[in-house]
C-alpha atoms as a PDB file:
ATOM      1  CA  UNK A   1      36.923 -31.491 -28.830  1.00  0.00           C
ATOM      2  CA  UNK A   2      37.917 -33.037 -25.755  1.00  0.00           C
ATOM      3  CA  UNK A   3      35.619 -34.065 -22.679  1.00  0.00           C
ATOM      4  CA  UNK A   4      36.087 -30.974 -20.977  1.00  0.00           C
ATOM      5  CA  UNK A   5      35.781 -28.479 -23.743  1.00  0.00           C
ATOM      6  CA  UNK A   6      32.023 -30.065 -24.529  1.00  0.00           C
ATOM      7  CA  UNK A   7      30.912 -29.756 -20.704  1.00  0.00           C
ATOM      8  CA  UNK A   8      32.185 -26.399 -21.045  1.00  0.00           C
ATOM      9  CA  UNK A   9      30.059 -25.385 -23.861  1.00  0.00           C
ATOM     10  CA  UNK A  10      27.030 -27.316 -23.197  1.00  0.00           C
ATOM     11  CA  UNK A  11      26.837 -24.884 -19.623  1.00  0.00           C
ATOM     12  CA  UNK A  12      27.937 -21.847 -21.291  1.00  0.00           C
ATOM     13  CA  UNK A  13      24.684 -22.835 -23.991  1.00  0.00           C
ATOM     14  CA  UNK A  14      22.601 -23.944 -21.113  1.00  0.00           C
ATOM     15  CA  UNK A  15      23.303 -20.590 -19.021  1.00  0.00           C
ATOM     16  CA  UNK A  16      22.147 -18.435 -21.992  1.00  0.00           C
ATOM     17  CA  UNK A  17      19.205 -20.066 -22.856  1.00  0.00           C
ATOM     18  CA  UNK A  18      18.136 -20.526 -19.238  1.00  0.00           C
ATOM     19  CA  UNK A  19      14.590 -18.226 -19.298  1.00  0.00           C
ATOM     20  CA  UNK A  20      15.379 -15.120 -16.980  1.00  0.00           C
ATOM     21  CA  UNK A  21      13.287 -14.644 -14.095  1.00  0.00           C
ATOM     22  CA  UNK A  22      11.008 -11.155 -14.547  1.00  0.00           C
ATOM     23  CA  UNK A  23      11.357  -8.877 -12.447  1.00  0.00           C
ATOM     24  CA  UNK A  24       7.683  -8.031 -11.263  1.00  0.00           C
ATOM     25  CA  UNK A  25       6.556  -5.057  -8.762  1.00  0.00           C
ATOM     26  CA  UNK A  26       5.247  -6.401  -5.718  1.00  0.00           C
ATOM     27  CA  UNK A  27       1.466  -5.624  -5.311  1.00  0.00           C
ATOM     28  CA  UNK A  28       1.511  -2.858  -2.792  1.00  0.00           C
ATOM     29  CA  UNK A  29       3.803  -0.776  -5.196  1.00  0.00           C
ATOM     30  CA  UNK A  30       2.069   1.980  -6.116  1.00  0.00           C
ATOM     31  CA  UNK A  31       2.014   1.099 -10.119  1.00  0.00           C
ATOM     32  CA  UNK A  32      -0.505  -1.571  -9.221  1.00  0.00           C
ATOM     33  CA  UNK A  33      -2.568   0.187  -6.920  1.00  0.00           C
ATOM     34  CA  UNK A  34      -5.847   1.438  -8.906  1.00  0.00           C
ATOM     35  CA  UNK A  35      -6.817   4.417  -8.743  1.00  0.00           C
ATOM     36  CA  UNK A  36     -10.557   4.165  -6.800  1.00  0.00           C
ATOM     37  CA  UNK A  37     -12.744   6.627  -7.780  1.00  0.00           C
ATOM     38  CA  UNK A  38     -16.183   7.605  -6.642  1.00  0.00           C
ATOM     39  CA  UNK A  39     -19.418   8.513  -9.080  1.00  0.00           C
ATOM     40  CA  UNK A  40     -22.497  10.214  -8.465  1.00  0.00           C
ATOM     41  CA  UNK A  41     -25.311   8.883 -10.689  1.00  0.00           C
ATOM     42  CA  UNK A  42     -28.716  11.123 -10.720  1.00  0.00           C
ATOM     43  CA  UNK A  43     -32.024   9.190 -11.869  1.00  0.00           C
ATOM     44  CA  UNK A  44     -35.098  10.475 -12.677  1.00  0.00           C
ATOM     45  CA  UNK A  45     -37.792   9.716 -10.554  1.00  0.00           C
ATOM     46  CA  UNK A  46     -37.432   7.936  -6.834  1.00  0.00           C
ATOM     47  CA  UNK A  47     -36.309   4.530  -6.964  1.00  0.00           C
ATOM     48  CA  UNK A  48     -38.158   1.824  -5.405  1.00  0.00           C
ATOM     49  CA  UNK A  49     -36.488  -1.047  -3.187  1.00  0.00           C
ATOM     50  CA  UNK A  50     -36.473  -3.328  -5.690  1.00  0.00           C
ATOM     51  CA  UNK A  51     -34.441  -1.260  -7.753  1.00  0.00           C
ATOM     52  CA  UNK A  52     -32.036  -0.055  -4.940  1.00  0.00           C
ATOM     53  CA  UNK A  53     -31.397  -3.853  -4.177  1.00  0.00           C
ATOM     54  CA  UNK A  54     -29.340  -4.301  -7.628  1.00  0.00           C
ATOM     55  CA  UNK A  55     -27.235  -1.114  -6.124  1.00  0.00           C
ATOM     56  CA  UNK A  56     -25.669  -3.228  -3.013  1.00  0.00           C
ATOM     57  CA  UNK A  57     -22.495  -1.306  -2.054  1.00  0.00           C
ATOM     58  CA  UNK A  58     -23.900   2.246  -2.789  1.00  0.00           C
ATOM     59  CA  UNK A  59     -25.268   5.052  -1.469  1.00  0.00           C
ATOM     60  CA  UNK A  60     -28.854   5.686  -2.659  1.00  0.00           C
ATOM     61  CA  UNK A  61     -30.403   9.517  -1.709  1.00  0.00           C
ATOM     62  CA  UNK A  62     -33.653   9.963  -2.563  1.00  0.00           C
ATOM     63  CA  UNK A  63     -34.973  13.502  -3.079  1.00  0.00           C
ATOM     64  CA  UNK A  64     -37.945  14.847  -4.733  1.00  0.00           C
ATOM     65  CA  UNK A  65     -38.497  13.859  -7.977  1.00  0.00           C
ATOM     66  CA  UNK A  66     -34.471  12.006  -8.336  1.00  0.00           C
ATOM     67  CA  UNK A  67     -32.983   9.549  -6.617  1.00  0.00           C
ATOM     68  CA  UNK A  68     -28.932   9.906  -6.075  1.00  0.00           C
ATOM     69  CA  UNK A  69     -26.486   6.811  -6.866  1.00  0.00           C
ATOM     70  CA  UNK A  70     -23.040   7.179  -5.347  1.00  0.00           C
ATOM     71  CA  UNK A  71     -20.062   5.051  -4.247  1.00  0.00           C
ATOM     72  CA  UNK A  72     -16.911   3.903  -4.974  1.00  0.00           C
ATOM     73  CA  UNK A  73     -16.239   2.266  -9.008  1.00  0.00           C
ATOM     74  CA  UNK A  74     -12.935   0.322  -9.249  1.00  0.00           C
ATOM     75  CA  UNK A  75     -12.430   0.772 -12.967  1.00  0.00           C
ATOM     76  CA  UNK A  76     -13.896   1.335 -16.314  1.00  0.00           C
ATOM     77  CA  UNK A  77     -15.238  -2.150 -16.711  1.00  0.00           C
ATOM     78  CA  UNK A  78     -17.110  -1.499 -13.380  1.00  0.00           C
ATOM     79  CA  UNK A  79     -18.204   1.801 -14.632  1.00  0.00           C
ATOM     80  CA  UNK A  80     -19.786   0.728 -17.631  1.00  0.00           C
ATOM     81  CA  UNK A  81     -21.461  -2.124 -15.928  1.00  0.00           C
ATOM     82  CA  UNK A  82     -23.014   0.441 -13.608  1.00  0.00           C
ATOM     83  CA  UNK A  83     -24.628   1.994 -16.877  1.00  0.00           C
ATOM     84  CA  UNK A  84     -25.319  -1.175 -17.922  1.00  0.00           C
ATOM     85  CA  UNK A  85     -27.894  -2.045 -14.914  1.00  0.00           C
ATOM     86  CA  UNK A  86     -29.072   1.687 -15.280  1.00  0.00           C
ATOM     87  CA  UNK A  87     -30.145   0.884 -19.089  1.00  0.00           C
ATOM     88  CA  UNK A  88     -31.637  -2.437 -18.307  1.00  0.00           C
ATOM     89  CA  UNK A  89     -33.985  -1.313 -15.203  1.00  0.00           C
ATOM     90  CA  UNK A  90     -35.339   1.229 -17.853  1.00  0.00           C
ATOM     91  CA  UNK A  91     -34.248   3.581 -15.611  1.00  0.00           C
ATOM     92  CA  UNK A  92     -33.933   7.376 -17.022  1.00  0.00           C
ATOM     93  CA  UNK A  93     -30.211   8.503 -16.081  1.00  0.00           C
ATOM     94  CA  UNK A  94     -29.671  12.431 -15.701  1.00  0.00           C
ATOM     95  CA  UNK A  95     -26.465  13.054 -14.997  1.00  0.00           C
ATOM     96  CA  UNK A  96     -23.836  11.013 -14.106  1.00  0.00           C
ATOM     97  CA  UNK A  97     -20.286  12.710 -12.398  1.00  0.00           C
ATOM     98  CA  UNK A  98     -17.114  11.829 -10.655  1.00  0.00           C
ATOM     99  CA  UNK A  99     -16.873  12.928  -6.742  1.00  0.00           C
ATOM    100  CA  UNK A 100     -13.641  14.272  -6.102  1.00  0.00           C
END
């Protein structure tokens, strides 16, 4: 092979091993936007201010005999960590339900 030839296939190798660049979805598209939903959590018994601190962010209602959690929860992971703090105040949950 002359000169030439071997320049010519060491770009044509180089150009098709050359990693593509992806193709990603900017952030605002709406595939990447999460869908933010809002939970009502109902606990027995009124909760006292110690326990309402560990809710930052949320709406706390207390009525007679419940107390009413409810805000926004970004995802699942959120959601269960919500239950999470529930279970470890030994706090007795009643219902818990998404707010359209």
């Amino acid at each position: 092979m002359t000169r030439r030839r071997i320049g010519q296939r060491v770009r044509s190798l180089t150009r098709a091993t050359r990693p593509r660049e992806a193709k990603i979805p900017a952030p605002d598209t709406p595939l990447h936007k999460p869908a933010r939903l809002a939970y009502s959590f109902v606990i027995e018994d009124e909760l006292s201010e110690c326990h309402a601190a560990a809710f930052a962010g949320m709406k706390i209602e207390r009525d007679d005999r419940t107390t009413i959690i409810s805000g926004p929860v970004r995802d699942q992971a959120e959601l269960q960590g919500l239950l999470s703090l529930i279970g470890a105040l030994h706090l007795t949950l009643l219902s818990v339900e998404p707010v359209v």
